[in-house]
N, C-alpha and C. Protein backbone atom coordinates (compact mmCIF):
# COMPACT_ATOMS: atom_id res chain seq x y z
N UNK A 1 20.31 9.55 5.09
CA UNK A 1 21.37 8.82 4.41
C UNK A 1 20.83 7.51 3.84
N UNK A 2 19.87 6.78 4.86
CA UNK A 2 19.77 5.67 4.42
C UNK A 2 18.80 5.70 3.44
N UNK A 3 17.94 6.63 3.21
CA UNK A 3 16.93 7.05 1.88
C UNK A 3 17.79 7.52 1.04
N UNK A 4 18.36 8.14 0.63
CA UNK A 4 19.54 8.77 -0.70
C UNK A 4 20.45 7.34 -1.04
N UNK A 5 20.28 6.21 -0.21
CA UNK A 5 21.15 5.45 -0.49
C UNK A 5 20.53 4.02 -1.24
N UNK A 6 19.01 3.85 -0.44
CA UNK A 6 17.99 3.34 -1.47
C UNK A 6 17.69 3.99 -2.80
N UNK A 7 17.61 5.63 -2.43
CA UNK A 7 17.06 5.71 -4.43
C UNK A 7 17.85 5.67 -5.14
N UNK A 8 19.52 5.99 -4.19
CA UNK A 8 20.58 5.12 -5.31
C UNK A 8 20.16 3.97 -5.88
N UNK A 9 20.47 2.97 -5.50
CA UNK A 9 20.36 1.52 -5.33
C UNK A 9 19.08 1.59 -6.55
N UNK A 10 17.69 2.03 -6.30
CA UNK A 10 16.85 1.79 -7.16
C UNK A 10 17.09 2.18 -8.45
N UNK A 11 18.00 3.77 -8.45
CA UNK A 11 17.83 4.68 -9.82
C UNK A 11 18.65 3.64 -10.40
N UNK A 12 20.18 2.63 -9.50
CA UNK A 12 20.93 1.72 -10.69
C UNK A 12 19.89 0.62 -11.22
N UNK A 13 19.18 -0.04 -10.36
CA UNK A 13 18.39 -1.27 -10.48
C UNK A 13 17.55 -0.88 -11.44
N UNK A 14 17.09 -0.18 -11.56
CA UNK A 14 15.59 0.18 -12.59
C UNK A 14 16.19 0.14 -13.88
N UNK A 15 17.15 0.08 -14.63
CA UNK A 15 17.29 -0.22 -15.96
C UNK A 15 17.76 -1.54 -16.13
N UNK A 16 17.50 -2.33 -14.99
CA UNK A 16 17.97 -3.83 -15.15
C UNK A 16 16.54 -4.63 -15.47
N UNK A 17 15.58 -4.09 -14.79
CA UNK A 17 14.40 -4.45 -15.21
C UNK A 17 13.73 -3.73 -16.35
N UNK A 18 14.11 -2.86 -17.03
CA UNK A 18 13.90 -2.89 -18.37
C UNK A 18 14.74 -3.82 -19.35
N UNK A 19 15.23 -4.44 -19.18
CA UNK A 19 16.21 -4.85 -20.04
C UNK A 19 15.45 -6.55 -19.86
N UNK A 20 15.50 -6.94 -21.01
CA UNK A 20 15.41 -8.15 -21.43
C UNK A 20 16.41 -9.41 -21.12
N UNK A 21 16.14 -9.98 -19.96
CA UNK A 21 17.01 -10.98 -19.62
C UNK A 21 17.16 -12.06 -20.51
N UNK A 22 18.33 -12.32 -21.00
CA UNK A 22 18.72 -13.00 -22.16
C UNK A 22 19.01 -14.66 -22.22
N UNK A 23 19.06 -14.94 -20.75
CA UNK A 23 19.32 -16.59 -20.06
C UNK A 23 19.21 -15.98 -18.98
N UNK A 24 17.68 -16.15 -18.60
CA UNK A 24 17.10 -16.19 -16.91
C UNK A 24 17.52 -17.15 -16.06
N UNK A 25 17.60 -16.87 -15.28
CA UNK A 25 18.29 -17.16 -14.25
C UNK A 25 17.35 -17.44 -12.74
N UNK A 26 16.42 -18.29 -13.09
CA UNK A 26 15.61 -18.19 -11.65
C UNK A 26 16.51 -18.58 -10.38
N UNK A 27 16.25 -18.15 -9.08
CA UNK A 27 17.06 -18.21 -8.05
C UNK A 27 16.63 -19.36 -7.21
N UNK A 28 17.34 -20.51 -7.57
CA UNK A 28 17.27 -21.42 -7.34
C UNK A 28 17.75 -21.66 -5.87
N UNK A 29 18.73 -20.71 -5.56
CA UNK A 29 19.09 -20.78 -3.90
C UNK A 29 18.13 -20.81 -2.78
N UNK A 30 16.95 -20.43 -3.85
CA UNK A 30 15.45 -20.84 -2.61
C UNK A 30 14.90 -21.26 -2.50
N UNK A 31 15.27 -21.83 -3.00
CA UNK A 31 14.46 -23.58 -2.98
C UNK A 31 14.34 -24.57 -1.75
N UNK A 32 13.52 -24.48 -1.25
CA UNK A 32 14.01 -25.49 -0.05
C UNK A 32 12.00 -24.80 0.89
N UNK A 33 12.56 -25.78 2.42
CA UNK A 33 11.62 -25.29 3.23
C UNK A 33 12.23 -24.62 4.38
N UNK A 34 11.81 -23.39 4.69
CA UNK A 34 12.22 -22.31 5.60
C UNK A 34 11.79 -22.48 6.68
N UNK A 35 12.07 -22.04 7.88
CA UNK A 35 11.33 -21.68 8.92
C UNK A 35 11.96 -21.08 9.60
N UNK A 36 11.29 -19.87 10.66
CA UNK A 36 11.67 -18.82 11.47
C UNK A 36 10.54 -18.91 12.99
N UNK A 37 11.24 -18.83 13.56
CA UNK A 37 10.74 -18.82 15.37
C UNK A 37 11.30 -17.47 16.05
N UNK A 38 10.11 -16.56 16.25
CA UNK A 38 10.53 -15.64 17.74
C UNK A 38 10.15 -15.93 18.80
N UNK A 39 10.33 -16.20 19.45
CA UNK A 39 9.05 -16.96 20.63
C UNK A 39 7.78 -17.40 20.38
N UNK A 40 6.82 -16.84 20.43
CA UNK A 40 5.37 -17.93 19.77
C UNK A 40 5.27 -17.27 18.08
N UNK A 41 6.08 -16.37 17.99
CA UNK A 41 5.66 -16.11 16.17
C UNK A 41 6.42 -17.17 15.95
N UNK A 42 6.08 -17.31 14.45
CA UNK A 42 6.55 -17.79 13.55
C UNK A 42 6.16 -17.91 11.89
N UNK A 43 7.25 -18.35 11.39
CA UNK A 43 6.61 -18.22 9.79
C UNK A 43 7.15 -19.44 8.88
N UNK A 44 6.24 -20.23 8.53
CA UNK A 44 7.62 -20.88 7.31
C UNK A 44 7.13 -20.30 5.44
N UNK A 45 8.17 -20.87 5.11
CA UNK A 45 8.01 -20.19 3.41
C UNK A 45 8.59 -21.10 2.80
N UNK A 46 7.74 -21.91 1.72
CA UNK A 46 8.62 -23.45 1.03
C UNK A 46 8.56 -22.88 -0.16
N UNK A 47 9.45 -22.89 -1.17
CA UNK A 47 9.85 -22.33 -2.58
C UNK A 47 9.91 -23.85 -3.51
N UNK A 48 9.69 -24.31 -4.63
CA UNK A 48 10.27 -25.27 -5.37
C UNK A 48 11.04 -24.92 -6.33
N UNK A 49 11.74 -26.10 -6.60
CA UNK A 49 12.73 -25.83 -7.58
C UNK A 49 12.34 -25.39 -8.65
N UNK A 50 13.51 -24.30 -9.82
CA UNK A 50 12.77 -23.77 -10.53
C UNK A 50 12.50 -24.90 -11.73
N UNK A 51 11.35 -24.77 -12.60
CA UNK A 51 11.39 -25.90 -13.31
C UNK A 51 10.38 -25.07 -14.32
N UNK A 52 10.51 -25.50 -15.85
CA UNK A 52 9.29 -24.80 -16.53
C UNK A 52 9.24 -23.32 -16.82
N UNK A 53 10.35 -22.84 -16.33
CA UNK A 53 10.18 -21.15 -16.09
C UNK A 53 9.54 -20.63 -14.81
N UNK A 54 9.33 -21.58 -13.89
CA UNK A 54 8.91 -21.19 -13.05
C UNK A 54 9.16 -21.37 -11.34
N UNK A 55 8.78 -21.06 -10.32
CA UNK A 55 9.39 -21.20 -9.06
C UNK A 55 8.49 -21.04 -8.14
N UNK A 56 7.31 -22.25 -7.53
CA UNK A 56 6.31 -21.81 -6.95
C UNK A 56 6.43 -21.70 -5.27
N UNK A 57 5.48 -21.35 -4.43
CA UNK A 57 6.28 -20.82 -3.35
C UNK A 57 5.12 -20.64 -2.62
N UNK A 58 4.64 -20.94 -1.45
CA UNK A 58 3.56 -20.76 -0.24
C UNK A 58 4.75 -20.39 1.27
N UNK A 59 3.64 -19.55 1.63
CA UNK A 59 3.72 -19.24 3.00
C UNK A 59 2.56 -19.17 4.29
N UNK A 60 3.13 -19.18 5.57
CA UNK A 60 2.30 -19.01 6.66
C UNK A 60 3.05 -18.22 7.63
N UNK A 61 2.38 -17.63 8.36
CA UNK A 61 3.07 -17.01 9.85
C UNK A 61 1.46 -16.90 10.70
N UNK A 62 2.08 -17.05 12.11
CA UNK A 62 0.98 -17.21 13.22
C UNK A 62 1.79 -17.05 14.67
N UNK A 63 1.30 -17.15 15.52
CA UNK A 63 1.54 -16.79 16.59
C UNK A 63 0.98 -17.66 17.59
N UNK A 64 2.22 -18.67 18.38
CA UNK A 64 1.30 -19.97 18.91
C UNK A 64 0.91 -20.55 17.81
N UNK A 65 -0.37 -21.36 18.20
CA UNK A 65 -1.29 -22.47 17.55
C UNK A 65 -2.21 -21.56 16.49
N UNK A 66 -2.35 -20.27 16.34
CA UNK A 66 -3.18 -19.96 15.51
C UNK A 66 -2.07 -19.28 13.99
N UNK A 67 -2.74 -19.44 13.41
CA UNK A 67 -2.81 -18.82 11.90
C UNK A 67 -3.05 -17.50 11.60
N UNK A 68 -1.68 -16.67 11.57
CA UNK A 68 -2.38 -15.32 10.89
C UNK A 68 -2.52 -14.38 9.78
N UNK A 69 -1.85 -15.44 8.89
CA UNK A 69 -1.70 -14.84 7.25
C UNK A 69 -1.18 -15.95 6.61
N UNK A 70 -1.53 -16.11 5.08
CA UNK A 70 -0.75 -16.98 4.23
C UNK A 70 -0.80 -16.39 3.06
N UNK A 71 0.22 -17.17 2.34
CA UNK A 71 0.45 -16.48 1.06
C UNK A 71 0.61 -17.51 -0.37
N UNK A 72 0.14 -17.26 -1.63
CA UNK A 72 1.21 -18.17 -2.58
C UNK A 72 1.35 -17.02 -3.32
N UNK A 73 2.70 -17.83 -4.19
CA UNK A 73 2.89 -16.84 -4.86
C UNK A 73 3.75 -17.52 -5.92
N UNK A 74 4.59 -17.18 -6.80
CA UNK A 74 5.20 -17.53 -8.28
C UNK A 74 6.39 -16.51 -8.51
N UNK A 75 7.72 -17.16 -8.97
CA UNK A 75 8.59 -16.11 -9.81
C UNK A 75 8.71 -16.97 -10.85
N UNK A 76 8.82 -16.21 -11.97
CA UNK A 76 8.28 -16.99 -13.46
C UNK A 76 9.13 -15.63 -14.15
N UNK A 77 9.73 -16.63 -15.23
CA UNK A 77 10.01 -16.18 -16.65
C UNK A 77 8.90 -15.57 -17.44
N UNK A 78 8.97 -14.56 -17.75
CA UNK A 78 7.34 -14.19 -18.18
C UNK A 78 7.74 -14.17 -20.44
N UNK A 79 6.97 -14.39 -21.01
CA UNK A 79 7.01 -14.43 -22.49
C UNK A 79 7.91 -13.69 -22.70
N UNK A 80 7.99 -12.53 -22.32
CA UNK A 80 9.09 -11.21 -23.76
C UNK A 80 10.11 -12.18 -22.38
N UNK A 81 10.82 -12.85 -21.19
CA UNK A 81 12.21 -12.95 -20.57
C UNK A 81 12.68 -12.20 -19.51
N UNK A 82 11.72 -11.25 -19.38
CA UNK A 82 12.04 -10.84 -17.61
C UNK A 82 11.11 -11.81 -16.72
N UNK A 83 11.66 -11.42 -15.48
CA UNK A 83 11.25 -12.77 -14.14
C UNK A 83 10.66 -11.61 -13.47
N UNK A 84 9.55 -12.09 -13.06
CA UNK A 84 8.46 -11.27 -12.14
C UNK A 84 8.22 -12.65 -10.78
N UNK A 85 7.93 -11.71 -9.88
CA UNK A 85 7.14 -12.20 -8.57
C UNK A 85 5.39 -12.01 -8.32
N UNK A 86 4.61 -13.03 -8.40
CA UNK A 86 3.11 -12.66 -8.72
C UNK A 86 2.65 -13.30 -7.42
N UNK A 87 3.03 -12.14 -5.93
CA UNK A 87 1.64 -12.52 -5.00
C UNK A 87 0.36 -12.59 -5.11
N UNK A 88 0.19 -13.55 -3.56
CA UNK A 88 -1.43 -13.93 -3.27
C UNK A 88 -1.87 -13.79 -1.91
N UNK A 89 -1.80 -12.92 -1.39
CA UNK A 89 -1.73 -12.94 0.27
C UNK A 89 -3.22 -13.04 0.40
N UNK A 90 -3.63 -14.59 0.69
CA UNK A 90 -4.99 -14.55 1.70
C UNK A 90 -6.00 -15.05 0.85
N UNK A 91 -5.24 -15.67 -0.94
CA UNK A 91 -6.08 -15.93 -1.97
C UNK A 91 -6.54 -14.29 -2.59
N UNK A 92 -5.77 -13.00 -2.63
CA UNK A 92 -6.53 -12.16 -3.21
C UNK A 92 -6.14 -12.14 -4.16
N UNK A 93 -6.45 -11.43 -5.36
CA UNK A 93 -5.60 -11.23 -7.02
C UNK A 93 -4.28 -11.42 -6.39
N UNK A 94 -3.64 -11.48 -7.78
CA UNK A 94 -2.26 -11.59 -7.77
C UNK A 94 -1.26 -9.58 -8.19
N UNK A 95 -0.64 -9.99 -7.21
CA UNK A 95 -0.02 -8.24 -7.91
C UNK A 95 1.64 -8.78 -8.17
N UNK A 96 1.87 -8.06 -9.38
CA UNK A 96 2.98 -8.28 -9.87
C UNK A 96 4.33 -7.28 -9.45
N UNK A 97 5.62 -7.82 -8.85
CA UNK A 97 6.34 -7.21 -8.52
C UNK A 97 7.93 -7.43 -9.55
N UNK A 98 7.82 -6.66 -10.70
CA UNK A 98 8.52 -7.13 -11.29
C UNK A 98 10.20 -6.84 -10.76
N UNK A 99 11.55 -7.98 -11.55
CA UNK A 99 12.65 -8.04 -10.84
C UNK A 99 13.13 -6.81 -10.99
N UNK A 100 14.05 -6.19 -10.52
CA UNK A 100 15.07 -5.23 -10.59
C UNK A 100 16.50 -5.62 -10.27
N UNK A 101 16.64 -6.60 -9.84
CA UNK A 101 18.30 -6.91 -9.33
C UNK A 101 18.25 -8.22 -8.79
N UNK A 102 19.28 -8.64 -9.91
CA UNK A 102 19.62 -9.94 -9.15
C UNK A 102 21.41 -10.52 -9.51
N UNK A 103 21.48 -11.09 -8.61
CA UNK A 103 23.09 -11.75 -8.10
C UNK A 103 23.00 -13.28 -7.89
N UNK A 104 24.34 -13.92 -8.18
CA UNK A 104 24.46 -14.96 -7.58
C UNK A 104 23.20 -15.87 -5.86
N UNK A 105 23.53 -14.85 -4.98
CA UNK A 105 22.94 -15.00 -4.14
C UNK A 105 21.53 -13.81 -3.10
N UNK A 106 21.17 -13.08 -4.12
CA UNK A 106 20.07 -12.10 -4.27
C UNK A 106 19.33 -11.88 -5.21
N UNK A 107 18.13 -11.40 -5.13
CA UNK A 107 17.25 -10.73 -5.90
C UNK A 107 16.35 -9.75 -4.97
N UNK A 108 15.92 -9.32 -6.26
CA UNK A 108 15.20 -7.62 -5.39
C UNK A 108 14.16 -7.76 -6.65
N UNK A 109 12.70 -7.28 -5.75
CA UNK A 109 11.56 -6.81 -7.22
C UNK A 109 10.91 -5.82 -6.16
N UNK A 110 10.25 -4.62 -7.48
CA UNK A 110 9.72 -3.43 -6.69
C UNK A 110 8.51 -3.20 -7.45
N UNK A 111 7.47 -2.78 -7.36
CA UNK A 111 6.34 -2.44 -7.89
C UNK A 111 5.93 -1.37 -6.86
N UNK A 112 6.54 0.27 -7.29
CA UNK A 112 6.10 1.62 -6.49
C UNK A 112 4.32 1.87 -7.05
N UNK A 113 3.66 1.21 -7.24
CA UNK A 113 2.07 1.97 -7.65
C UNK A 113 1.51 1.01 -6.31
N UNK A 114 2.47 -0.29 -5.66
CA UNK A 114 1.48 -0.95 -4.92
C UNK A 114 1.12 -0.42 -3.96
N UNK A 115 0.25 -0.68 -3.11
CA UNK A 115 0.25 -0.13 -1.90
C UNK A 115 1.32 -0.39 -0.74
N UNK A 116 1.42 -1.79 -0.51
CA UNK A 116 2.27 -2.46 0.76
C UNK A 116 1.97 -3.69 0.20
N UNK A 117 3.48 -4.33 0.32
CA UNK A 117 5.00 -3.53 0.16
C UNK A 117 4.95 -3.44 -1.41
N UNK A 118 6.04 -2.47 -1.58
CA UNK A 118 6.32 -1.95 -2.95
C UNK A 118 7.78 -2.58 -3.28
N UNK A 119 8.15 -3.22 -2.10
CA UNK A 119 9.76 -4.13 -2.40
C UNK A 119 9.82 -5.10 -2.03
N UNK A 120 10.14 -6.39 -2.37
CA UNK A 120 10.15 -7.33 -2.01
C UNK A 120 11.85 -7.99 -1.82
N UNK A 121 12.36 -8.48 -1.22
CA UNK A 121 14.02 -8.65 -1.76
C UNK A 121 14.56 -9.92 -0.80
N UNK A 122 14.85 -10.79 -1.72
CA UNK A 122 15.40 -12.32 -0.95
C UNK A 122 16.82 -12.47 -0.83
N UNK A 123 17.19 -12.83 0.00
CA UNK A 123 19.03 -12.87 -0.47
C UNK A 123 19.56 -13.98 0.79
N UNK A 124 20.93 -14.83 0.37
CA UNK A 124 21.42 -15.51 1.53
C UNK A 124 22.14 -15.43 2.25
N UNK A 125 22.30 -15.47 3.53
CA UNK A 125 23.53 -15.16 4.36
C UNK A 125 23.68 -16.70 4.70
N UNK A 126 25.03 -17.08 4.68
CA UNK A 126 25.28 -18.69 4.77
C UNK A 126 24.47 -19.39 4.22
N UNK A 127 23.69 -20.24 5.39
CA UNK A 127 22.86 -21.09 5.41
C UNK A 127 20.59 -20.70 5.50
N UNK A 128 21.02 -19.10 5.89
CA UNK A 128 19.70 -18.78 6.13
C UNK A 128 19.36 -18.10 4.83
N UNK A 129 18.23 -18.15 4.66
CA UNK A 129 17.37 -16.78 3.59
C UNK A 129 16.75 -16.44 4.78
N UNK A 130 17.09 -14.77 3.49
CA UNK A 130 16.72 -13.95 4.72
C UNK A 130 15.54 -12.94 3.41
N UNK A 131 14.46 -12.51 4.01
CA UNK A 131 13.30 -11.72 3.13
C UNK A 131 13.12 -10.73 3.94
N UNK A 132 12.48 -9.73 2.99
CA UNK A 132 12.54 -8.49 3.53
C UNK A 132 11.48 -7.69 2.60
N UNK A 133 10.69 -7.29 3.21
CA UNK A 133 9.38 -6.27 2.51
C UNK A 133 9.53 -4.81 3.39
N UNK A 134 9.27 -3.89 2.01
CA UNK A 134 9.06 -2.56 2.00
C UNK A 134 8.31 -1.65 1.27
N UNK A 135 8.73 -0.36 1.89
CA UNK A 135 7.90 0.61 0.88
C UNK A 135 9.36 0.72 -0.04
N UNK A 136 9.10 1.93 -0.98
CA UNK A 136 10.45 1.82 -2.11
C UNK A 136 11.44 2.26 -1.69
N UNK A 137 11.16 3.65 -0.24
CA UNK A 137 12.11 4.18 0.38
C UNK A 137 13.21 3.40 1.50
N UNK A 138 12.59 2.17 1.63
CA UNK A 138 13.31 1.27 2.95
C UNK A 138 12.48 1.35 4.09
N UNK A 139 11.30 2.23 3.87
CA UNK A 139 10.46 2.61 5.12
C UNK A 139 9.76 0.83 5.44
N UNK A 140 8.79 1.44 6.91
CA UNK A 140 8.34 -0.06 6.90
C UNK A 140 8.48 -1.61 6.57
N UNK A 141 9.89 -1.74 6.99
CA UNK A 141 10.36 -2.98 6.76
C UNK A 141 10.34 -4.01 7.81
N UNK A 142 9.82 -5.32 7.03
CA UNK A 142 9.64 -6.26 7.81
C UNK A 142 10.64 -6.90 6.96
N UNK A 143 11.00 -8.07 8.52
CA UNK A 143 12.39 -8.88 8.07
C UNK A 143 12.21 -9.80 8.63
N UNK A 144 12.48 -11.20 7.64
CA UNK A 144 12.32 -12.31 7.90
C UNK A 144 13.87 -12.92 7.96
N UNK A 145 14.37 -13.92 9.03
CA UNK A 145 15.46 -14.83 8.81
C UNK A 145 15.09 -15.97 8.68
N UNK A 146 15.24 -16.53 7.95
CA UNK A 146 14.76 -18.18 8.13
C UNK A 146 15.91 -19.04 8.17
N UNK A 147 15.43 -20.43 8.94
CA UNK A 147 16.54 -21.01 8.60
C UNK A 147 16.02 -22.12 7.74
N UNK A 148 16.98 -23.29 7.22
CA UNK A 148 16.47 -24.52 6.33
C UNK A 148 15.65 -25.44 7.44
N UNK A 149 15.02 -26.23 7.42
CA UNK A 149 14.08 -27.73 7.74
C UNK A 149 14.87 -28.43 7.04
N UNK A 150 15.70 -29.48 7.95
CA UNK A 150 15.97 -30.75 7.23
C UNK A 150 15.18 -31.55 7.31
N UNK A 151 14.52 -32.17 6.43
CA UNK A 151 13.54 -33.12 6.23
C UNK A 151 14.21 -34.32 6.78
N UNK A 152 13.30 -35.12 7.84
CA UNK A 152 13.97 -36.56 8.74
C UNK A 152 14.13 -37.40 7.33
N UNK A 153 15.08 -38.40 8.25
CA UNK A 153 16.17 -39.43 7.35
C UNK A 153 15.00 -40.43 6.96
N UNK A 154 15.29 -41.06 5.92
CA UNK A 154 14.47 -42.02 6.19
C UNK A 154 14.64 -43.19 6.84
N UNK A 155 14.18 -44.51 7.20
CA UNK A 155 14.25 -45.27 8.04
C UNK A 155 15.47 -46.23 7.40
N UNK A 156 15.92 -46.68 7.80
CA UNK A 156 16.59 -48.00 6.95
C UNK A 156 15.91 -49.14 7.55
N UNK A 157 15.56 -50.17 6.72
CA UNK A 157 14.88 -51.66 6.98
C UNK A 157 15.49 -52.82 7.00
């Protein structure tokens, strides 16, 4: 069920990313600095505002005191007006996951030739973003909740 209900979902999404977005819309709802704690994992993910056509974005996750992956990456207005996602996990090339769906408070990009993941999909519940990587079927999904970092006050003098 839950596969017949993804290639729904994709067979509607896939003519949204052919289509020429006409006033892009970068998703500015992610903007901010994230962070997520399971007991010694953890991950944060800082996005900037979009500016330029563009929306730049680093990550880390580790376990305890050590380091076990990082990432940058970009969602950008690209020349012809669709918005793509261009990872970097670890400094390697960049692979392009172009958008397929986006909402007020979601977006989704899929690139099925990648290896892992072939979906990428951000969206908010309240106050958290929440990310989520897959294959195209929903298989192998990892799920991130994050919550916001309020950055301390500053001092008054």
């Amino acid at each position: 069920m839950k596969t017949m209900l993804s290639a729904a979902l994709l067979l509607f999404a896939v003519p949204l990313a052919a289509q020429t977005v006409a006033d892009p819309k970068l998703p500015e709802w992610m903007a901010g600095t994230w962070m997520m704690q399971d007991g010694a994992s953890w991950s944060d993910e800082v996005w900037t505002d979009p500016r330029g056509g563009i929306m730049l974005g680093v990550s880390r996750s580790g376990f305890g005191p050590d380091l076990q992956g990082w990432e940058v990456a970009q969602i950008k207005v690209k020349t012809d007006g669709r918005i793509s996602l261009f990872a970097q996990p670890q400094g390697k090339a960049a692979a392009e996951f172009p958008m397929v769906l986006i909402s007020e408070e979601a977006i989704e990009f899929a690139n099925p030739a990648h290896d892992y993941p072939q979906r990428i999909r951000y969206w908010r519940q309240g106050k958290l973003l929440m990310a989520e990587i897959s294959l195209m079927d929903g298989s192998r999904a990892m799920r991130w909740n994050f919550r916001p970092v309020v950055p301390p006050q500053d001092e008054v003098e």
